[in-house]
Protein backbone atom coordinates (compact mmCIF):
# COMPACT_ATOMS: atom_id res chain seq x y z
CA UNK A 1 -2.05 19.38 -13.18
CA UNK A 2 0.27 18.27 -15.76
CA UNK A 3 0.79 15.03 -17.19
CA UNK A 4 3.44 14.66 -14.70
CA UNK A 5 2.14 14.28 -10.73
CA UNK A 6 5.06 15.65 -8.34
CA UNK A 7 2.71 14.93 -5.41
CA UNK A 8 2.08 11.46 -6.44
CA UNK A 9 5.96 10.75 -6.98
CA UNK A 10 5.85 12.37 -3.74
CA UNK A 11 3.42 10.26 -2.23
CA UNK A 12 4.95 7.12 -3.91
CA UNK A 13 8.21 8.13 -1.33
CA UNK A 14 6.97 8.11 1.52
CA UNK A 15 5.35 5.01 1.10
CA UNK A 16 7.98 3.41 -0.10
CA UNK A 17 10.60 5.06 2.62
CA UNK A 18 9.82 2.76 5.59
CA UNK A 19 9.68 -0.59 2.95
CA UNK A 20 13.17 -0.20 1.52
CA UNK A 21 14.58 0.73 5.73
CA UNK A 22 12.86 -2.38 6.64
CA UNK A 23 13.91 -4.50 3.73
CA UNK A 24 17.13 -3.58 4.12
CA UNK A 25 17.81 -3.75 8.10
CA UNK A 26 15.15 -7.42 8.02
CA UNK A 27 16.96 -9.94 7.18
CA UNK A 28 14.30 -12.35 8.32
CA UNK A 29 13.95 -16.34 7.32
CA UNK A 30 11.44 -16.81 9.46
CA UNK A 31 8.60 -15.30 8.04
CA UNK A 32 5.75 -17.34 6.56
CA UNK A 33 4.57 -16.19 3.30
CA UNK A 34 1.25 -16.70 2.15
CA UNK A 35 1.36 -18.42 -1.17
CA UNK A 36 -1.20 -17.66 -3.90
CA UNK A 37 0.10 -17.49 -7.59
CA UNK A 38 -2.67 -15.35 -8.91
CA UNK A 39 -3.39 -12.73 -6.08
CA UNK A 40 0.98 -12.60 -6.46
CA UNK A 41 0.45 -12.30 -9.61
CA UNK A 42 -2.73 -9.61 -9.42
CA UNK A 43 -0.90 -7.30 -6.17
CA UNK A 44 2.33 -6.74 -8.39
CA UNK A 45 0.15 -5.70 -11.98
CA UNK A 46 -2.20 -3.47 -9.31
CA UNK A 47 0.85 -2.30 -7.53
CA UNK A 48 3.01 -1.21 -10.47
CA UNK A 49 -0.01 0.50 -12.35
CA UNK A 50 -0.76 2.43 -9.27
CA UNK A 51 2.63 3.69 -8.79
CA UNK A 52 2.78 4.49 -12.56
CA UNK A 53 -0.28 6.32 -12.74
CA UNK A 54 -0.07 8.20 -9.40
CA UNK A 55 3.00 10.04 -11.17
CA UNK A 56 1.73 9.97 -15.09
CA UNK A 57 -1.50 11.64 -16.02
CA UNK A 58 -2.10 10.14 -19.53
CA UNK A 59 -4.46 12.21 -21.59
CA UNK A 60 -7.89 10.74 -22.25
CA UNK A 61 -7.82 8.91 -19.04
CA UNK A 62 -7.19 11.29 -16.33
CA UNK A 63 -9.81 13.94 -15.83
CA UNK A 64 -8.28 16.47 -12.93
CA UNK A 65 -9.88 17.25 -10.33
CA UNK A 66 -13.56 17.37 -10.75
CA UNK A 67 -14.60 19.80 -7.20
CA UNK A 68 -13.92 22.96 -5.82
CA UNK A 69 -11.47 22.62 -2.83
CA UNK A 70 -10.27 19.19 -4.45
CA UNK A 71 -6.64 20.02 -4.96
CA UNK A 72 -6.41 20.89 -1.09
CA UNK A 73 -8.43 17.93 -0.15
CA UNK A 74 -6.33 16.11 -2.22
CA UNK A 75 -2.84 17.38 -0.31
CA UNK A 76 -4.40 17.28 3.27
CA UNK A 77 -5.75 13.69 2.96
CA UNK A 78 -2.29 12.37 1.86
CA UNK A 79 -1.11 14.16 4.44
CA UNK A 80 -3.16 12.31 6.70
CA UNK A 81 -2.64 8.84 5.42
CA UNK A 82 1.35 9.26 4.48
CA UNK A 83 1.27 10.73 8.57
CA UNK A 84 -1.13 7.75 9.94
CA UNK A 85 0.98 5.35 7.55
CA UNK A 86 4.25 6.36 8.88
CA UNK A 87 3.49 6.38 12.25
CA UNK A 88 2.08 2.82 11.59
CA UNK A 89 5.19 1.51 10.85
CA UNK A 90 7.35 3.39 13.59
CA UNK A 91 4.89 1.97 16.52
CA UNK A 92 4.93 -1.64 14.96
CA UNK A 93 8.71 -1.83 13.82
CA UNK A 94 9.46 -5.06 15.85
CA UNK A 95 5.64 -6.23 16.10
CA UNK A 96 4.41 -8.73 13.96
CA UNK A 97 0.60 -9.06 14.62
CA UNK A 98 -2.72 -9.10 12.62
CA UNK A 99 -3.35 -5.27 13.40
CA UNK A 100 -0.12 -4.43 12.05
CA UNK A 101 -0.96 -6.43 8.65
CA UNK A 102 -4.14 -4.75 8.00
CA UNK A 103 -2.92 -0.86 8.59
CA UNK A 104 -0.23 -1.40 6.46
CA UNK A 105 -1.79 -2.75 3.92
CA UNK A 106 -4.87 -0.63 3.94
CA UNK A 107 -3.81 2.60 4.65
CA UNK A 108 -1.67 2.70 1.05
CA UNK A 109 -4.38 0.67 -0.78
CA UNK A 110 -7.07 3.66 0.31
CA UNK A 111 -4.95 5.93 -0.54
CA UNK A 112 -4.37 4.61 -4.30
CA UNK A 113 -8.34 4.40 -4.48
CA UNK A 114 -8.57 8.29 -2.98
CA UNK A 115 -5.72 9.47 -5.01
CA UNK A 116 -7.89 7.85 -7.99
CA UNK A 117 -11.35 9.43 -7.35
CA UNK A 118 -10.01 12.74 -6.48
CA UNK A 119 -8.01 12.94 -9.54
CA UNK A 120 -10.86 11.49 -11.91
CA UNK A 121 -8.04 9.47 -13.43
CA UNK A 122 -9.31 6.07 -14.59
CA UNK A 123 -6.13 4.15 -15.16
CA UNK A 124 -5.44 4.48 -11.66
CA UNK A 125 -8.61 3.52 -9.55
CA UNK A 126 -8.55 0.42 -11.67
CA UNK A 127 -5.28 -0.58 -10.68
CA UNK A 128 -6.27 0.67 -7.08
CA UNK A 129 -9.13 -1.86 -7.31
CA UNK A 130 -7.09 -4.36 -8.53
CA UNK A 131 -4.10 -4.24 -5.49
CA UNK A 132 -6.02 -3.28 -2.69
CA UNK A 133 -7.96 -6.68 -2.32
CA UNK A 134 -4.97 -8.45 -2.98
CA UNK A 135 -2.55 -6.38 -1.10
CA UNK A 136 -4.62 -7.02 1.80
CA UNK A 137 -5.36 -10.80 1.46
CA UNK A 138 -1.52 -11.43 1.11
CA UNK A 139 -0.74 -9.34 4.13
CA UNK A 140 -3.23 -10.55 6.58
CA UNK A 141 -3.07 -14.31 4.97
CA UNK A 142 1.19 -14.01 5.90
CA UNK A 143 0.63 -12.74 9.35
CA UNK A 144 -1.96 -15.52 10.40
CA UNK A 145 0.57 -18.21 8.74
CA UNK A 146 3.25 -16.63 10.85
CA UNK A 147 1.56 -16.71 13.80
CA UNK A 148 0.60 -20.42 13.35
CA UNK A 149 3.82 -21.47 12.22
CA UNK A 150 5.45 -19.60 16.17
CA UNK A 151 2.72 -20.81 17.73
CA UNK A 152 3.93 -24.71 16.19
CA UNK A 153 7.65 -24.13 17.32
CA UNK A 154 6.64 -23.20 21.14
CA UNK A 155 4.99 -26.08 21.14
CA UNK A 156 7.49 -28.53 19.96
CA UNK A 157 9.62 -26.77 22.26
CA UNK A 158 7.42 -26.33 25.25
């Protein structure tokens, strides 16, 4: 592979398909976020490097693939987790709950980490590393706060 990763920029697509649909059509105010500065701060840097380095190989740091058979496990278990991530979103479209939070959030932040390994490329399992833990915490952290903060309003009006 080149220093240029069409799969990745691929990958990077689909992931980001569903996000920019939902972004755009959601309009919602009524969403708790869960606030923490640093793992803010921390997902974005992990976020960005992992999109960056899922498309550029930079020499030094990126190693190919280091097994036999690696470049087709490499396609078939994006496959797999672009497939499971998509069809993630499409079942939970109008659902806000806990399980929703944690596939969404983990099935892109394993697939950084196996995109990573399988590639032997440094720069981007450290990025991985960095957004996965964070990417998660957010996630999960919002949907709790927005299940407290519903579960507050039926009660003030119930």
């Amino acid at each position: 592979m080149s220093w240029f990763n069409y799969v990745g920029l691929i990958i990077i697509a689909i992931i980001m398909i569903p996000n920019i649909v939902y972004a755009a059509k959601s309009k919602e105010k009524n969403t708790e976020i869960y606030k923490n500065k640093a793992a803010e701060i921390f997902e974005q840097i992990g976020r960005y490097g992992c999109f960056v380095f899922m498309i550029f190989n930079i020499p030094y740091t990126y190693f190919d693939f280091w097994f036999d058979g690696a470049p087709l496990v490499y396609i078939a278990v994006n496959a797999v987790l672009c497939g499971a991530y998509l069809i993630f979103w499409a079942v939970f479209w109008n659902k806000k709950t806990l399980a929703r939070a944690i596939l969404l959030s983990v099935l892109p932040s394993l697939e950084f980490v196996l995109c990573g390994i399988l590639l032997a490329n440094l720069p981007l399992i450290f990025f991985a590393l960095i957004f996965a833990p964070c990417h998660i915490l957010i996630s999960c952290k919002s949907e709790v706060k927005t299940q407290k903060s519903g579960l507050a309003e039926k009660e003030k009006e119930g």
